[in-house]
ModelCIF file with pLDDT and N, C-alpha, C, O atoms, coordinates in Angstrom:
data_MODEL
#
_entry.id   MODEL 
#
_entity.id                         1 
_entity.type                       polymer 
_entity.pdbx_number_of_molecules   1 
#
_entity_poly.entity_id                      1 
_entity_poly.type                           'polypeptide(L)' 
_entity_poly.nstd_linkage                   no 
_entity_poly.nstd_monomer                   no 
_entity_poly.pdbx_seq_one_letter_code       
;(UNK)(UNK)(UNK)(UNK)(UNK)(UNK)(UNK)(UNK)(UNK)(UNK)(UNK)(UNK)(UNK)(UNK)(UNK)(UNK)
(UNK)(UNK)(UNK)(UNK)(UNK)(UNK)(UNK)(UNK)(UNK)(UNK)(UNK)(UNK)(UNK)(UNK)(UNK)(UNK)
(UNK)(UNK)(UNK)(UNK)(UNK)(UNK)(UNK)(UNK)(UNK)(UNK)(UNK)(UNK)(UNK)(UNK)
;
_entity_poly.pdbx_seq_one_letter_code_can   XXXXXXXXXXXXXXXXXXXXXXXXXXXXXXXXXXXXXXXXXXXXXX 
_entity_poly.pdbx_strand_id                 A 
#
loop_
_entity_poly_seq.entity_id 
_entity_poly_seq.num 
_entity_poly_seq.mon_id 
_entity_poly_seq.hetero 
1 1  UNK n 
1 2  UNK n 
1 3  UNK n 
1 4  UNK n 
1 5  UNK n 
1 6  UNK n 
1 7  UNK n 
1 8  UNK n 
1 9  UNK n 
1 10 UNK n 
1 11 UNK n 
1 12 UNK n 
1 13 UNK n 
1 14 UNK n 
1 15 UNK n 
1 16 UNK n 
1 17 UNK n 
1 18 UNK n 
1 19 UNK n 
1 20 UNK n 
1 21 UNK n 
1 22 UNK n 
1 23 UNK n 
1 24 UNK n 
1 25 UNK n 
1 26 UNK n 
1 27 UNK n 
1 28 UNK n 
1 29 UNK n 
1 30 UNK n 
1 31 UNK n 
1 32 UNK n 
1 33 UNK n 
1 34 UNK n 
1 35 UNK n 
1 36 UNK n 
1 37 UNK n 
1 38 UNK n 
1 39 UNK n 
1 40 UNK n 
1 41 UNK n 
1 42 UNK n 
1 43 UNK n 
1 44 UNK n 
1 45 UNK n 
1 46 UNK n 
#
_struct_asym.id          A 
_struct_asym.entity_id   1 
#
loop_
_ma_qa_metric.id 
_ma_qa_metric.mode 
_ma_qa_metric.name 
_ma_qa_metric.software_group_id 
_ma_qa_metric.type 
1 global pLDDT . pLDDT 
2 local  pLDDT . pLDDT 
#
_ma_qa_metric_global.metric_id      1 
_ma_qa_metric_global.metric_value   90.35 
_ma_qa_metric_global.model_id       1 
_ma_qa_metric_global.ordinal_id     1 
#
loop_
_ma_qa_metric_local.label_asym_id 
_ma_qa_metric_local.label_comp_id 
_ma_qa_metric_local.label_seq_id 
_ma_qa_metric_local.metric_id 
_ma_qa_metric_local.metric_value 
_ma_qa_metric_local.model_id 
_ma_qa_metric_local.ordinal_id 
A UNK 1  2 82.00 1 1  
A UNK 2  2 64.00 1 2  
A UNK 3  2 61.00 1 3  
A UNK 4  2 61.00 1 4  
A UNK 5  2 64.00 1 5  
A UNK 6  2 63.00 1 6  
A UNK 7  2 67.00 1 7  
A UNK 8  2 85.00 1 8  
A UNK 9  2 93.00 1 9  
A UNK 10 2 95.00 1 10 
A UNK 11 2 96.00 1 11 
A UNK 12 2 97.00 1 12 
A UNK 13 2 92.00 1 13 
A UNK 14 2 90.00 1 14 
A UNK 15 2 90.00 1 15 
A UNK 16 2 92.00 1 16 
A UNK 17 2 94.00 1 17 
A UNK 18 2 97.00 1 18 
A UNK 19 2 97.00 1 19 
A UNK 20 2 96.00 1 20 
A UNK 21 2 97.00 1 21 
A UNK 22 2 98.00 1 22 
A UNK 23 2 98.00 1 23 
A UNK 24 2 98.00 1 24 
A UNK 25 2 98.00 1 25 
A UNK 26 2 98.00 1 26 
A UNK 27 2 98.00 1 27 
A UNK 28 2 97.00 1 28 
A UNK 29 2 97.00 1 29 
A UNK 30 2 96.00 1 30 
A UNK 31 2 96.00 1 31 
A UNK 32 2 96.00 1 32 
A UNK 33 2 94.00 1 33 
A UNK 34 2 92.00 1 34 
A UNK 35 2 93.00 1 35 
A UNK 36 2 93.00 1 36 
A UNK 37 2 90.00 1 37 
A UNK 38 2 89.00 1 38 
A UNK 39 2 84.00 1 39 
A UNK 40 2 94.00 1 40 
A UNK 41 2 96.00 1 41 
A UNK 42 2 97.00 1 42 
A UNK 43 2 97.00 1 43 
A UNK 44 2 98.00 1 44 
A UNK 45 2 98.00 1 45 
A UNK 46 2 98.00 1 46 
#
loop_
_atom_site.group_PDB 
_atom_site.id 
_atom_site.type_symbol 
_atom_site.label_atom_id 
_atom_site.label_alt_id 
_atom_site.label_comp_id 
_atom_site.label_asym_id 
_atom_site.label_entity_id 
_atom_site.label_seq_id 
_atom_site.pdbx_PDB_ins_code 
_atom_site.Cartn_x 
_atom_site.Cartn_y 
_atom_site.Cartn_z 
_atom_site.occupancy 
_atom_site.B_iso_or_equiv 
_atom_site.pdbx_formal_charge 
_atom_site.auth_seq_id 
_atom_site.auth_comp_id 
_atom_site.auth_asym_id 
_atom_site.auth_atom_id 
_atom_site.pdbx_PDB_model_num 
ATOM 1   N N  . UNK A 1 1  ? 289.800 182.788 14.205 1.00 82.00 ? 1  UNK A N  1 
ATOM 2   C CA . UNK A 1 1  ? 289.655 183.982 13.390 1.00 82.00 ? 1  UNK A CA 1 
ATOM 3   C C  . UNK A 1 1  ? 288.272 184.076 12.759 1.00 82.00 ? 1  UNK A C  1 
ATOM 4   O O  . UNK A 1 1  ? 288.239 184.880 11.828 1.00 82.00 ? 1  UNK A O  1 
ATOM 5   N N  . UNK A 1 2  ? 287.242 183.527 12.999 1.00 64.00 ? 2  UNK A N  1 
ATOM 6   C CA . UNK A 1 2  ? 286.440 182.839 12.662 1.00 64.00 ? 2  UNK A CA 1 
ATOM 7   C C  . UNK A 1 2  ? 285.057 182.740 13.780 1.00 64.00 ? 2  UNK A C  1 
ATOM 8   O O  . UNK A 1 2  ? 285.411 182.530 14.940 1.00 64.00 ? 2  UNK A O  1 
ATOM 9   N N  . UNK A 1 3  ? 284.154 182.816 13.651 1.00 61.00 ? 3  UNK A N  1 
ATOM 10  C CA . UNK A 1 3  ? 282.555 182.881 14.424 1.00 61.00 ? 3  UNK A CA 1 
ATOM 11  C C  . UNK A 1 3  ? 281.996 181.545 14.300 1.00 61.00 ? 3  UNK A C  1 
ATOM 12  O O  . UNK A 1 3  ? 280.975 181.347 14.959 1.00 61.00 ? 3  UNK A O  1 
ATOM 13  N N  . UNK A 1 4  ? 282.232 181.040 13.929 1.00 61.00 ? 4  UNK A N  1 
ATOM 14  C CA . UNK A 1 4  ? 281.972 179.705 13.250 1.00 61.00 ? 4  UNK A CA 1 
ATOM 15  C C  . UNK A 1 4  ? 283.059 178.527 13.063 1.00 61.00 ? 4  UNK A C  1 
ATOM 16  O O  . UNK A 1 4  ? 283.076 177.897 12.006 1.00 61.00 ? 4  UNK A O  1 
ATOM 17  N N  . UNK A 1 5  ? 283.855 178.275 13.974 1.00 64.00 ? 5  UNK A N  1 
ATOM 18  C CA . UNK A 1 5  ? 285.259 177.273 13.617 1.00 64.00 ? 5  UNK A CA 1 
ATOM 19  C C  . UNK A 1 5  ? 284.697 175.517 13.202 1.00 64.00 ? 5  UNK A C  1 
ATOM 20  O O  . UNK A 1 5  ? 285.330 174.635 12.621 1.00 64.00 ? 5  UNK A O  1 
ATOM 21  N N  . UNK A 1 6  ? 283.688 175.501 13.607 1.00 63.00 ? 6  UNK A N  1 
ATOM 22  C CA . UNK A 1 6  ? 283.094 174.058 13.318 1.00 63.00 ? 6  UNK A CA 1 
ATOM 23  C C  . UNK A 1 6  ? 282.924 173.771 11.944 1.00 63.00 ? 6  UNK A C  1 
ATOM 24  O O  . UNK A 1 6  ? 283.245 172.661 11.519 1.00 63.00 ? 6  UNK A O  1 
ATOM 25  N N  . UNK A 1 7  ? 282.372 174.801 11.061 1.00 67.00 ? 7  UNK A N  1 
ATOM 26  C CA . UNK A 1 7  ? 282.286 174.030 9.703  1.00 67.00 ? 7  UNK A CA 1 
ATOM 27  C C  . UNK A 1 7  ? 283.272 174.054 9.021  1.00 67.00 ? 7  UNK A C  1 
ATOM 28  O O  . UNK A 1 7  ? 283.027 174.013 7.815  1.00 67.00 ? 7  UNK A O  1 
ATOM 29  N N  . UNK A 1 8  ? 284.818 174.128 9.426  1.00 85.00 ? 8  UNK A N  1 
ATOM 30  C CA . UNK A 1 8  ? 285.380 174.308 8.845  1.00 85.00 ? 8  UNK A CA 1 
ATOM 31  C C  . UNK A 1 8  ? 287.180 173.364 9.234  1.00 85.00 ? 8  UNK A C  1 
ATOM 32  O O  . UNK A 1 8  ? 288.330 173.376 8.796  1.00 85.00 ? 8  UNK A O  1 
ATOM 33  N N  . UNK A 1 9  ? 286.034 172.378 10.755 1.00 93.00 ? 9  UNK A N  1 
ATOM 34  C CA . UNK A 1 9  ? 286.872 171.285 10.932 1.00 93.00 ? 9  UNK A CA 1 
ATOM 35  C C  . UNK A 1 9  ? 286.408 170.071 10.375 1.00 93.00 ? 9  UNK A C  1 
ATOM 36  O O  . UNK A 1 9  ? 285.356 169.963 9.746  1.00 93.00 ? 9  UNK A O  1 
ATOM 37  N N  . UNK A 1 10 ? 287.503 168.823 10.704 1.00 95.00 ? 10 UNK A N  1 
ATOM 38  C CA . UNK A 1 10 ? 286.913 167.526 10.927 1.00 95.00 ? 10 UNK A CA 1 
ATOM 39  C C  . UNK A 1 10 ? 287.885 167.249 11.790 1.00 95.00 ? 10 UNK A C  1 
ATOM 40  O O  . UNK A 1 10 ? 288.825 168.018 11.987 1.00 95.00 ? 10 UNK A O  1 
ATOM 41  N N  . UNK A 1 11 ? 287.689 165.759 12.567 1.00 96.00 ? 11 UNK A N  1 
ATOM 42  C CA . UNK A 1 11 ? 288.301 164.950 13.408 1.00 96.00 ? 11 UNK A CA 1 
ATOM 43  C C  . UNK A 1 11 ? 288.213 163.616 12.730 1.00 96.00 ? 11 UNK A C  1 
ATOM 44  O O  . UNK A 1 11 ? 287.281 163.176 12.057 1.00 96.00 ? 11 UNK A O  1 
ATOM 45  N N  . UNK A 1 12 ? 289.500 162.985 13.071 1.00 97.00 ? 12 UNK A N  1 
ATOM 46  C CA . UNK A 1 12 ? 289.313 161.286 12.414 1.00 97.00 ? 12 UNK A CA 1 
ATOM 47  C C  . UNK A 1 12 ? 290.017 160.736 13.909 1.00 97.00 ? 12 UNK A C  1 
ATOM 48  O O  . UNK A 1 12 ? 290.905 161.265 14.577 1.00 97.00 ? 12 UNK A O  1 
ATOM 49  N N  . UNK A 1 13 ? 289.459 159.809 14.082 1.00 92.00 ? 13 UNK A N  1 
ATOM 50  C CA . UNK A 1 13 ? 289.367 158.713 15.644 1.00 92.00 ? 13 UNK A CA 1 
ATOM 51  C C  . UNK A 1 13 ? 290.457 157.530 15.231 1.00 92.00 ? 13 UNK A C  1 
ATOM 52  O O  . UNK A 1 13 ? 290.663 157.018 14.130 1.00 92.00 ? 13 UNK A O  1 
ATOM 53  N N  . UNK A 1 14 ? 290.840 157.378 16.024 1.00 90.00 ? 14 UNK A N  1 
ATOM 54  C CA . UNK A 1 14 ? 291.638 156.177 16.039 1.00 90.00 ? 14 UNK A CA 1 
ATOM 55  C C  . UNK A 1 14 ? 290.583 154.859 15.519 1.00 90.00 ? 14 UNK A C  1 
ATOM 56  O O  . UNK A 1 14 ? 291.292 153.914 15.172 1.00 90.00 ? 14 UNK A O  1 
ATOM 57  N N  . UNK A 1 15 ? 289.211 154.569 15.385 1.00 90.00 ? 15 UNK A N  1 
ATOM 58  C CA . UNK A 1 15 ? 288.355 153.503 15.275 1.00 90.00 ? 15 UNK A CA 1 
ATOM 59  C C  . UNK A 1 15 ? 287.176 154.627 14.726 1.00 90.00 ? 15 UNK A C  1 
ATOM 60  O O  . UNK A 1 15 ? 286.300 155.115 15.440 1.00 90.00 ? 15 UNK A O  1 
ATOM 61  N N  . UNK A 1 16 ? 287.365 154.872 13.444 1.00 92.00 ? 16 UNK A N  1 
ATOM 62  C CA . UNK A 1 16 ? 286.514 155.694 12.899 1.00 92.00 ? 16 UNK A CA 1 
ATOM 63  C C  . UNK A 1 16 ? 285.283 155.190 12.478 1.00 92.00 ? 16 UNK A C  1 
ATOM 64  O O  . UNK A 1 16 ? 285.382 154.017 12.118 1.00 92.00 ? 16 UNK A O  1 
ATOM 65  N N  . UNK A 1 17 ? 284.104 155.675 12.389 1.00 94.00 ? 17 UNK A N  1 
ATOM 66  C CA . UNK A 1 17 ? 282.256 155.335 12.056 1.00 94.00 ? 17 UNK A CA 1 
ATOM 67  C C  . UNK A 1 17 ? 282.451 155.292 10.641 1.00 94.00 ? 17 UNK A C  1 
ATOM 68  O O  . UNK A 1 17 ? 282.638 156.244 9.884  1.00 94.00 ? 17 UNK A O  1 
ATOM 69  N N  . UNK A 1 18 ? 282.373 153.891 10.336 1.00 97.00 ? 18 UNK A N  1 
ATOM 70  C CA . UNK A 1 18 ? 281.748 153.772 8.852  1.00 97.00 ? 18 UNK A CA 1 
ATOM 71  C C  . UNK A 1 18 ? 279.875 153.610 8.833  1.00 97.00 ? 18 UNK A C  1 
ATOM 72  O O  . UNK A 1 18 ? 279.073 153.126 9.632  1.00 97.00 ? 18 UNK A O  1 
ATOM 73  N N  . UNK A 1 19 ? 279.793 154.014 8.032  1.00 97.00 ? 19 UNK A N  1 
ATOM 74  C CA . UNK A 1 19 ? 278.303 154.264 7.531  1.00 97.00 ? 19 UNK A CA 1 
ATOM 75  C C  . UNK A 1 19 ? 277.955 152.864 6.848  1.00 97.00 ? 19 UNK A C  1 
ATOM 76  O O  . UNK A 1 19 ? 278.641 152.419 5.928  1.00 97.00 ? 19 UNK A O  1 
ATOM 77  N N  . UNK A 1 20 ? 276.863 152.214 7.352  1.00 96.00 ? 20 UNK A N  1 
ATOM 78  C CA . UNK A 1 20 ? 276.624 150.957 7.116  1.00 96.00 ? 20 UNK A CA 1 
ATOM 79  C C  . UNK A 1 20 ? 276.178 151.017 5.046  1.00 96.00 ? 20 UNK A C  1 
ATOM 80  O O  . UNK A 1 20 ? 274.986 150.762 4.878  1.00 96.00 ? 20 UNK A O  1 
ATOM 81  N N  . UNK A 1 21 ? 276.861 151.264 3.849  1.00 97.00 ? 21 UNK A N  1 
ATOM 82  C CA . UNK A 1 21 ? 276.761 151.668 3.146  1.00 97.00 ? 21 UNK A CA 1 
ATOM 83  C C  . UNK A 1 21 ? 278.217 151.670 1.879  1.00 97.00 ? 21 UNK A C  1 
ATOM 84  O O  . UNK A 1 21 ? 279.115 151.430 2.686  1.00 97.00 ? 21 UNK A O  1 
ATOM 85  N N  . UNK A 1 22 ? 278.640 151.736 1.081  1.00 98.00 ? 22 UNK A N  1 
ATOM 86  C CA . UNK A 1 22 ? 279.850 151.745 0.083  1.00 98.00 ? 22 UNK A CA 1 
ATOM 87  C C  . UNK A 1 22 ? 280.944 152.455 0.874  1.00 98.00 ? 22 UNK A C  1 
ATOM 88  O O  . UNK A 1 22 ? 280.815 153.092 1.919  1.00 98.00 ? 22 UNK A O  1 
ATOM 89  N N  . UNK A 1 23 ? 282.109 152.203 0.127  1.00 98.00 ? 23 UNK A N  1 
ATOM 90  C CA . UNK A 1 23 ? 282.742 153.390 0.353  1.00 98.00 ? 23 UNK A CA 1 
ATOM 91  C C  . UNK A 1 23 ? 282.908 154.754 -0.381 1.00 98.00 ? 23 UNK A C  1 
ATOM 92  O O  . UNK A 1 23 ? 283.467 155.709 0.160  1.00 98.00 ? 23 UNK A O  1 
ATOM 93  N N  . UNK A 1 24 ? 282.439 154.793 -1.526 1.00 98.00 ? 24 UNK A N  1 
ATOM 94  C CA . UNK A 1 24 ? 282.285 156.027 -2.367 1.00 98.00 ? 24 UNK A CA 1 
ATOM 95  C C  . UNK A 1 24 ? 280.735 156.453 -1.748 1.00 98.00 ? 24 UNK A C  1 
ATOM 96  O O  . UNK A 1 24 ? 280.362 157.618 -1.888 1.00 98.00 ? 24 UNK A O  1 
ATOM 97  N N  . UNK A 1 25 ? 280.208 155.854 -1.334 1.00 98.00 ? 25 UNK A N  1 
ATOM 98  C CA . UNK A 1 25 ? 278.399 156.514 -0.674 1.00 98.00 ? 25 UNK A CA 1 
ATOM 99  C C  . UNK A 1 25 ? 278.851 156.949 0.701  1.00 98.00 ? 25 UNK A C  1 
ATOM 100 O O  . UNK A 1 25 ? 278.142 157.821 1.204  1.00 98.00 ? 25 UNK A O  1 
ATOM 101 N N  . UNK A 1 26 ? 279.842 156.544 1.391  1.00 98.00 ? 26 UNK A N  1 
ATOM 102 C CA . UNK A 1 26 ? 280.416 157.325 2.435  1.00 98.00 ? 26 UNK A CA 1 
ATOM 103 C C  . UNK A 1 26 ? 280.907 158.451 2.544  1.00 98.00 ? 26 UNK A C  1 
ATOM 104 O O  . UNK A 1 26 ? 280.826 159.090 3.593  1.00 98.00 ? 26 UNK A O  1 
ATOM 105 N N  . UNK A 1 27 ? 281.640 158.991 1.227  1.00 98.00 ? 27 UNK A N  1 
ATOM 106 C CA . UNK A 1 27 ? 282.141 160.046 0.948  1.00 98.00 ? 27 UNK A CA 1 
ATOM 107 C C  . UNK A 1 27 ? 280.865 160.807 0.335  1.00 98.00 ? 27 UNK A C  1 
ATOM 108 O O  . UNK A 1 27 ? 280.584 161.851 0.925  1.00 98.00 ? 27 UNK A O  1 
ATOM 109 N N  . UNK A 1 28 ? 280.387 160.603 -0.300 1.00 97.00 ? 28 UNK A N  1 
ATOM 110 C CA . UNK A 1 28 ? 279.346 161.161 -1.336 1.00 97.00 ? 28 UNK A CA 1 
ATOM 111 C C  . UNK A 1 28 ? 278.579 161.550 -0.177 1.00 97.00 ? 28 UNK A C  1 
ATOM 112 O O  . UNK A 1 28 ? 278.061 162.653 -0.349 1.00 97.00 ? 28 UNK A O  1 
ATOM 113 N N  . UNK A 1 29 ? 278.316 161.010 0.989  1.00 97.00 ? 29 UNK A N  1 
ATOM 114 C CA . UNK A 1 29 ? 276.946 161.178 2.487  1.00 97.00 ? 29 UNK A CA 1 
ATOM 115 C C  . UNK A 1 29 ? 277.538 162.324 2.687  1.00 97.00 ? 29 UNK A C  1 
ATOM 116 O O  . UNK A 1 29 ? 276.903 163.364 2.515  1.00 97.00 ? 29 UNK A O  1 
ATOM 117 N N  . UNK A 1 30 ? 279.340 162.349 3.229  1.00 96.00 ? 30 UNK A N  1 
ATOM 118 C CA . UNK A 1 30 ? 279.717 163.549 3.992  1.00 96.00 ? 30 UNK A CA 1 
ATOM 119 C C  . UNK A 1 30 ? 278.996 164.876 3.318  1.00 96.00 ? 30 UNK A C  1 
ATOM 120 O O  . UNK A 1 30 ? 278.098 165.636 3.681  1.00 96.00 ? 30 UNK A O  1 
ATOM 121 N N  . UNK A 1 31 ? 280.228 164.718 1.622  1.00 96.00 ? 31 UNK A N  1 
ATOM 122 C CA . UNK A 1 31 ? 279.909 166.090 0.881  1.00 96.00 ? 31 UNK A CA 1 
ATOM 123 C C  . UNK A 1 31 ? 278.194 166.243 1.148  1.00 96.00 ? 31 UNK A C  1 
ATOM 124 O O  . UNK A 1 31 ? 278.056 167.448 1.358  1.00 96.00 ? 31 UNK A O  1 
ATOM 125 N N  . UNK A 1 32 ? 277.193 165.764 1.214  1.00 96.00 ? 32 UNK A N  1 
ATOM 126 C CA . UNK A 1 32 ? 275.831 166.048 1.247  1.00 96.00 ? 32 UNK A CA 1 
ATOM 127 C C  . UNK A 1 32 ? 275.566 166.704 2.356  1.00 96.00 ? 32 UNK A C  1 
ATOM 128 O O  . UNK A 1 32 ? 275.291 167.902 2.288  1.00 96.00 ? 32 UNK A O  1 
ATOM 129 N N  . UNK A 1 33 ? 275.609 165.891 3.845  1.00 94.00 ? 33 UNK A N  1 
ATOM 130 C CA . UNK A 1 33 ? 276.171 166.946 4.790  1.00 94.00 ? 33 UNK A CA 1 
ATOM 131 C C  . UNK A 1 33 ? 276.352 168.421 5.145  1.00 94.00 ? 33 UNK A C  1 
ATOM 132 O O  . UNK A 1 33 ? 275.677 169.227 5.787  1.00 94.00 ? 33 UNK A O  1 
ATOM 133 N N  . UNK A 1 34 ? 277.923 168.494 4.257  1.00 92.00 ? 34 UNK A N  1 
ATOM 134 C CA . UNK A 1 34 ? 278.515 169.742 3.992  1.00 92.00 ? 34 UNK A CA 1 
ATOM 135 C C  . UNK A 1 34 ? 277.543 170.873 2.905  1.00 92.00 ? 34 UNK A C  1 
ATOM 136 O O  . UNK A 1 34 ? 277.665 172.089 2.762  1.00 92.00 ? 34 UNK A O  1 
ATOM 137 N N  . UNK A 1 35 ? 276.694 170.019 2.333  1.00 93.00 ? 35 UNK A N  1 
ATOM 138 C CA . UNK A 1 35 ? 276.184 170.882 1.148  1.00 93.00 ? 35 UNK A CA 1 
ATOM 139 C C  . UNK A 1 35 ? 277.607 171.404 0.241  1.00 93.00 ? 35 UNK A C  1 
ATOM 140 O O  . UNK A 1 35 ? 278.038 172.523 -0.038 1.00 93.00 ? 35 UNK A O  1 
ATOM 141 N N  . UNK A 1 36 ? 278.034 170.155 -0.026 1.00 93.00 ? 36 UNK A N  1 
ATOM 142 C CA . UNK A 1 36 ? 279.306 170.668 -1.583 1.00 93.00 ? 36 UNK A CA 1 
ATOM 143 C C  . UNK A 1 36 ? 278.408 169.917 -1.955 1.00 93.00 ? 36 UNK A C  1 
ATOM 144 O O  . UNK A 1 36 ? 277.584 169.152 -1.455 1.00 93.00 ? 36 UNK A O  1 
ATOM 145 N N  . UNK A 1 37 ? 278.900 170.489 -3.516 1.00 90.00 ? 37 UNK A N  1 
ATOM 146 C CA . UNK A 1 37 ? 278.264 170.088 -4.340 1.00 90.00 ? 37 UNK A CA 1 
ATOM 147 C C  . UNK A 1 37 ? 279.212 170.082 -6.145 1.00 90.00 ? 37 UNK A C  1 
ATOM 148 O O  . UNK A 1 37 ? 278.834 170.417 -7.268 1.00 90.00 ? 37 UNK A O  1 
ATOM 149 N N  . UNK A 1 38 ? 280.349 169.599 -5.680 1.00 89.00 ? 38 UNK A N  1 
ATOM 150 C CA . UNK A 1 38 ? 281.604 169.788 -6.958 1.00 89.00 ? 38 UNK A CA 1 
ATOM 151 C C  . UNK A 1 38 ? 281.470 168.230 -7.597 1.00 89.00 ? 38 UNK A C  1 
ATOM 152 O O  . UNK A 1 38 ? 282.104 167.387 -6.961 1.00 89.00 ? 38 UNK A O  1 
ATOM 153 N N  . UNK A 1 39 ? 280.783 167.777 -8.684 1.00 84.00 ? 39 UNK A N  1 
ATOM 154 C CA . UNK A 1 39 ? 281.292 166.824 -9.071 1.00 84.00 ? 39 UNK A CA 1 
ATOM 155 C C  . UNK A 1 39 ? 282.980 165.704 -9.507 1.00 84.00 ? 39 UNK A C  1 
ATOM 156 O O  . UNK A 1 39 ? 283.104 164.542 -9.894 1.00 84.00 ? 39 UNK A O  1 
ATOM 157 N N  . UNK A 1 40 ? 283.650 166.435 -9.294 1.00 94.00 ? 40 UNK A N  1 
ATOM 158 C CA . UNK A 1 40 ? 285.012 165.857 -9.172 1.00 94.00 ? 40 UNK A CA 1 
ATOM 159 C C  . UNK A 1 40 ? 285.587 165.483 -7.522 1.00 94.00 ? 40 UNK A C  1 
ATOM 160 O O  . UNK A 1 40 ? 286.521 164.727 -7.254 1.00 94.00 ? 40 UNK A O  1 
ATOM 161 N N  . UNK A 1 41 ? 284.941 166.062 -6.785 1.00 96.00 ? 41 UNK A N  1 
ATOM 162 C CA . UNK A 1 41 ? 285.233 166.041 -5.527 1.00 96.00 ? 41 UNK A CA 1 
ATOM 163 C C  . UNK A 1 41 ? 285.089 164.602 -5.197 1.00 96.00 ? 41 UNK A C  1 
ATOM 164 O O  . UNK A 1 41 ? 286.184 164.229 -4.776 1.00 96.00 ? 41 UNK A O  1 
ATOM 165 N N  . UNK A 1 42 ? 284.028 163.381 -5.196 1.00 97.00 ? 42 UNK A N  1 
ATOM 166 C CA . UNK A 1 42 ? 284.157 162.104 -4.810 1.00 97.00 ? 42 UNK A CA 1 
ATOM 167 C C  . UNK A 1 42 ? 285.715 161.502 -5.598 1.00 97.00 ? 42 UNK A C  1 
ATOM 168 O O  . UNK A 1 42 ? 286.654 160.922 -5.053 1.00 97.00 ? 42 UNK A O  1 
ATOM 169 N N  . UNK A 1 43 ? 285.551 161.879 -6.983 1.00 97.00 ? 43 UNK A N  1 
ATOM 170 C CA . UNK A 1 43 ? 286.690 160.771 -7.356 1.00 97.00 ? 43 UNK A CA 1 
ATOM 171 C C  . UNK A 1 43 ? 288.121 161.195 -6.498 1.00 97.00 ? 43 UNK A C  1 
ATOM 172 O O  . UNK A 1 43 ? 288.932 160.397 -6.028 1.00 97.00 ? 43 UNK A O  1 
ATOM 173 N N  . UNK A 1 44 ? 288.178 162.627 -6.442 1.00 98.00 ? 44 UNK A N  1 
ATOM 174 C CA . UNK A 1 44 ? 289.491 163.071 -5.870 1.00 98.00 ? 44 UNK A CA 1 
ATOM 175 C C  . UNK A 1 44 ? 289.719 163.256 -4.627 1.00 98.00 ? 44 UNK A C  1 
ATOM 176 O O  . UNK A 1 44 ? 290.618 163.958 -4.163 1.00 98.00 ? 44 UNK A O  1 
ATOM 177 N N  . UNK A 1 45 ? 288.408 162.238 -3.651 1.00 98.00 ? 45 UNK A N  1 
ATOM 178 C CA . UNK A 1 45 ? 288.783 161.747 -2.271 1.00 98.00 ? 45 UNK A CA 1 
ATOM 179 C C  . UNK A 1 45 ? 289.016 160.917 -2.331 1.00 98.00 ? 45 UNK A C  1 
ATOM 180 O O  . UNK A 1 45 ? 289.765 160.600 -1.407 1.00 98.00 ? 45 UNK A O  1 
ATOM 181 N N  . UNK A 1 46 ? 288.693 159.745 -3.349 1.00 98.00 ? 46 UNK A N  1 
ATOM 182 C CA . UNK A 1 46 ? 288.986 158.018 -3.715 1.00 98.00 ? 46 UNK A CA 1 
ATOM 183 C C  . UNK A 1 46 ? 290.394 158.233 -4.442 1.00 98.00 ? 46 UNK A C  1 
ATOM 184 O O  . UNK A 1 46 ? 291.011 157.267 -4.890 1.00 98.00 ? 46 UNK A O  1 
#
């Protein structure tokens, strides 16, 4: 419904890519990525 369906997926792998890095700096990389920018958003993926 959508022109654009990619930014608005993700996929998770059976043997998913961790980022050689924390696990809250893993989450914090994505949202950067994405360009969010909600400060409550890291704690309320942890």
């Amino acid at each position: 419904n959508s022109g654009e369906p990619r930014r608005h997926q993700a996929l998770v792998a059976q043997r998913p890519v961790m980022l050689r890095r924390s696990v809250a700096a893993n989450i914090a990389y994505a949202l950067s990525v994405k360009g969010i920018v909600e400060p409550d958003r890291l704690d309320a993926a942890l």
